[in-house]
C-alpha atoms as a PDB file:
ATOM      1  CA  UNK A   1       8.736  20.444  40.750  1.00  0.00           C
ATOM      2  CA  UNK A   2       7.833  24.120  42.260  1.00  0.00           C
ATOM      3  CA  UNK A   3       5.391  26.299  40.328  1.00  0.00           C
ATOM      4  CA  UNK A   4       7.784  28.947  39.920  1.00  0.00           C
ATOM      5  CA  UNK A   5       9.949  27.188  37.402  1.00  0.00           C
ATOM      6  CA  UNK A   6       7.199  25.816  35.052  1.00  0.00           C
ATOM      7  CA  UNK A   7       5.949  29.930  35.218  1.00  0.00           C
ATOM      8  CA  UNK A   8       9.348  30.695  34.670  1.00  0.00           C
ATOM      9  CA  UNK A   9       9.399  28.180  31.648  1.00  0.00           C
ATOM     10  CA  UNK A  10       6.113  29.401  30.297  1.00  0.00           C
ATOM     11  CA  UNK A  11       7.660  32.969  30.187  1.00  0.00           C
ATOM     12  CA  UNK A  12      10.895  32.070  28.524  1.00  0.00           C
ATOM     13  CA  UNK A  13       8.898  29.842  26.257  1.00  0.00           C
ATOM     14  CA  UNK A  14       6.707  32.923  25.291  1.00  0.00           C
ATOM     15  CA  UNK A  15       9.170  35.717  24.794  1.00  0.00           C
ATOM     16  CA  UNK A  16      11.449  33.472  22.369  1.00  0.00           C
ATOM     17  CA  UNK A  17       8.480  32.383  20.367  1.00  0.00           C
ATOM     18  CA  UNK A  18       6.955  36.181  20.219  1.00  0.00           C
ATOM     19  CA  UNK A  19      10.461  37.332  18.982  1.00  0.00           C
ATOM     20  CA  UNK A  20      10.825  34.354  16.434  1.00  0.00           C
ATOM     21  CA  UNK A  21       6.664  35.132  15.129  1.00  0.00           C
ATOM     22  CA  UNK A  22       6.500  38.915  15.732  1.00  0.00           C
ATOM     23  CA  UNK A  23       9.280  39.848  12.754  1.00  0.00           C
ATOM     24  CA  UNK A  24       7.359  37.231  10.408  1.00  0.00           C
ATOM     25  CA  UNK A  25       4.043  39.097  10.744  1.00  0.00           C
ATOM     26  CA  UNK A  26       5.213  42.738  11.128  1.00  0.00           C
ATOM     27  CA  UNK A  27       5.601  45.139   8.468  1.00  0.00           C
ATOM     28  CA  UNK A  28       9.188  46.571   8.034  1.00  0.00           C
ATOM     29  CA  UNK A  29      10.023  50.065   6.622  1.00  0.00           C
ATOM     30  CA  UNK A  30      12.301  48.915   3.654  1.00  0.00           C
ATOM     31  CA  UNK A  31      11.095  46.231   1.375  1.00  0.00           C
ATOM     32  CA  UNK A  32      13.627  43.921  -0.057  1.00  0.00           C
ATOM     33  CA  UNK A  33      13.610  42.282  -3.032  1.00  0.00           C
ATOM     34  CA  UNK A  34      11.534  38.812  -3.179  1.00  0.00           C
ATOM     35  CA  UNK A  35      15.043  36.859  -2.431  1.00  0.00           C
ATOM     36  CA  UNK A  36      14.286  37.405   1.341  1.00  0.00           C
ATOM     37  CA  UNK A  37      11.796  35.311   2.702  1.00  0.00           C
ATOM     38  CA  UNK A  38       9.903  34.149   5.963  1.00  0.00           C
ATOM     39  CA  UNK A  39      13.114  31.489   6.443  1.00  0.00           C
ATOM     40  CA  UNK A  40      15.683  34.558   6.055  1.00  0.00           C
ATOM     41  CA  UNK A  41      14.021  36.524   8.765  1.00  0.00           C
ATOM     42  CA  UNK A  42      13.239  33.976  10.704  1.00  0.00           C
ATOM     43  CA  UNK A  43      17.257  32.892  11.274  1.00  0.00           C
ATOM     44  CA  UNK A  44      18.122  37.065  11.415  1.00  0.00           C
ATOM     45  CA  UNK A  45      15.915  36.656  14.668  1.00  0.00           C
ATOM     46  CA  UNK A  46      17.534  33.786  16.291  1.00  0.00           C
ATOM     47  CA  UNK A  47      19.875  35.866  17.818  1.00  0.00           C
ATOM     48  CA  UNK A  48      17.838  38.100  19.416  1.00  0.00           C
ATOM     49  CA  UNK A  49      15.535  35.644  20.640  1.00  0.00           C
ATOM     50  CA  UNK A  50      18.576  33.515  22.091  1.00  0.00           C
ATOM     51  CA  UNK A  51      20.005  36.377  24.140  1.00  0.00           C
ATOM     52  CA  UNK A  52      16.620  37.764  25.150  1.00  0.00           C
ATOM     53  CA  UNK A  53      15.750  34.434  26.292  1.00  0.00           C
ATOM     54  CA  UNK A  54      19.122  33.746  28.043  1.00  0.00           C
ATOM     55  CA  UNK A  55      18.165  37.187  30.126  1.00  0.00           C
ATOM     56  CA  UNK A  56      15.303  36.142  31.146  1.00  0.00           C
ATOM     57  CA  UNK A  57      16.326  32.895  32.741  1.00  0.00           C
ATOM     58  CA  UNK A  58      19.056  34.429  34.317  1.00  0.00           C
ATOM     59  CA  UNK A  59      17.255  37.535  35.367  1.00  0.00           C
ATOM     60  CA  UNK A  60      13.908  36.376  36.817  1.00  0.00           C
ATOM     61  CA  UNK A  61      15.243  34.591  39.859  1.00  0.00           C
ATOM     62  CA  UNK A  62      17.283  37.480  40.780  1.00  0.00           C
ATOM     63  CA  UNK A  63      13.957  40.153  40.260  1.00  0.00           C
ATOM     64  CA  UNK A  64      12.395  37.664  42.419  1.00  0.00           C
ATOM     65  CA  UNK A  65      14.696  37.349  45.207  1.00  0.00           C
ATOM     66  CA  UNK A  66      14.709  41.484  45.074  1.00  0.00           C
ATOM     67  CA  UNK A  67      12.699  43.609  43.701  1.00  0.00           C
ATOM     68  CA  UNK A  68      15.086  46.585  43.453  1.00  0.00           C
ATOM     69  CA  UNK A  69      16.868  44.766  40.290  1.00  0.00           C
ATOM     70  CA  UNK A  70      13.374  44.917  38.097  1.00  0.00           C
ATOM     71  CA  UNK A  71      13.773  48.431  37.075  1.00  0.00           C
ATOM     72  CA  UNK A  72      17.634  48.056  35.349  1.00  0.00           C
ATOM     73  CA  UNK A  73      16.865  44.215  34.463  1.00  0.00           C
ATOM     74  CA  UNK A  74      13.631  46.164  32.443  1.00  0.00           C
ATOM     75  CA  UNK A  75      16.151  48.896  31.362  1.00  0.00           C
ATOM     76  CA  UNK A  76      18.673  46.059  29.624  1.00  0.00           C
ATOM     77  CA  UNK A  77      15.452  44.995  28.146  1.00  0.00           C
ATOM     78  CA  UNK A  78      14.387  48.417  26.723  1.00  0.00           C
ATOM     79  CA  UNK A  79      18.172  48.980  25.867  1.00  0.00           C
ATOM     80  CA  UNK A  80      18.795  45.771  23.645  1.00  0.00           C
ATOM     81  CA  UNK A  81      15.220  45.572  21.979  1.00  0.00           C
ATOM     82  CA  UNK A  82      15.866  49.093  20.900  1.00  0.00           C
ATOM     83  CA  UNK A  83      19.589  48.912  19.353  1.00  0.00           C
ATOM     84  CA  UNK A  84      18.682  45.568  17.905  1.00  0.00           C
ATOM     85  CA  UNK A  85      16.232  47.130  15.917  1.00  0.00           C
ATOM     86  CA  UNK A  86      17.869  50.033  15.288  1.00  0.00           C
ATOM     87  CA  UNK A  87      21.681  47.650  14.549  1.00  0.00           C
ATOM     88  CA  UNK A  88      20.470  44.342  13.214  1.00  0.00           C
ATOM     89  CA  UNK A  89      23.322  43.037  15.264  1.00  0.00           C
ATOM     90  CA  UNK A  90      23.746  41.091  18.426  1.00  0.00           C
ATOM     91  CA  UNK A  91      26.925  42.600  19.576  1.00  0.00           C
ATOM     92  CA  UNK A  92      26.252  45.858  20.143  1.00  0.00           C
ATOM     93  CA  UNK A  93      23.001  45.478  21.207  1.00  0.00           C
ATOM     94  CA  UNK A  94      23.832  42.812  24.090  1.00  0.00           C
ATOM     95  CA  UNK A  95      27.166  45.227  24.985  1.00  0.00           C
ATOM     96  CA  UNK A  96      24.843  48.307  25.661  1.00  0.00           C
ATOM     97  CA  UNK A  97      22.387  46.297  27.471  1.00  0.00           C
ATOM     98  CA  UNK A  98      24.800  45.241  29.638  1.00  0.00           C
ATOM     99  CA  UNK A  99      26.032  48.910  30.355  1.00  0.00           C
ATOM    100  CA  UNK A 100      22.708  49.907  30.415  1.00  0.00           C
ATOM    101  CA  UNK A 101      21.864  47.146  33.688  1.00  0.00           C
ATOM    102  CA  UNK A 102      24.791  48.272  35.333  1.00  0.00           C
ATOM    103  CA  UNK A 103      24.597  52.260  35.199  1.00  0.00           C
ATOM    104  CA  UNK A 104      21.060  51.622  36.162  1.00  0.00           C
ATOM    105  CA  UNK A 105      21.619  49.195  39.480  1.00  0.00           C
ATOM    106  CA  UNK A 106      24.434  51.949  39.909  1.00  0.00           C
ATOM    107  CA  UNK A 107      21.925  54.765  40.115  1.00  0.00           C
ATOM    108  CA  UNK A 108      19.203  52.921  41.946  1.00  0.00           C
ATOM    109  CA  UNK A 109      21.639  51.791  45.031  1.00  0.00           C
ATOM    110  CA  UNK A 110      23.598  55.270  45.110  1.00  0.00           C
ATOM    111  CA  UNK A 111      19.994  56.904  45.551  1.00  0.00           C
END
């Protein structure tokens, strides 16, 4: 087995456990009632984790194989974490990421 995938498992293994622990333990701006706990955020963050996950296996190999994609691939990134947070949903968020890749590779190889 090459290096590169066990790395590439370690990362993917990382970033879906940071977004699954990182909503537990952060403070959010609008306090719900007691009904939601730890086991209710935890499954509102599946989602993200899932996708974010799914981007980076798909993504690394190709930000490998040429560096020119690591600037949009970083600008889907930016793109979903930011309308997920701002949305709560996964559709929107992973639409606009995708637009968000593709105007950026647009610029980058137009330039």
């Amino acid at each position: 087995m090459s290096n590169s995938v066990l790395w590439l498992g370690l990362l993917v293994g990382c970033v879906n456990y940071l977004f699954r622990y990182l909503p537990l333990r952060l403070p959010t701006a609008s306090r719900q009632p007691a009904t939601r706990g730890a086991t209710s955020v935890l499954l509102d963050t599946i989602g993200i984790a899932s996708i974010c996950a799914l981007l980076v296996v798909s993504c690394a190999p190709e930000v490998i194989a040429d560096l020119r994609r690591l600037l949009p691939t970083l600008t889907g990134f930016a793109v979903l974490g930011i309308s997920f947070w701002k949305t709560r949903s996964i559709i929107i968020p992973t639409l606009f990421s995708a637009l968000a890749y593709g105007l950026a590779w647009k610029w980058l190889t137009n330039t």
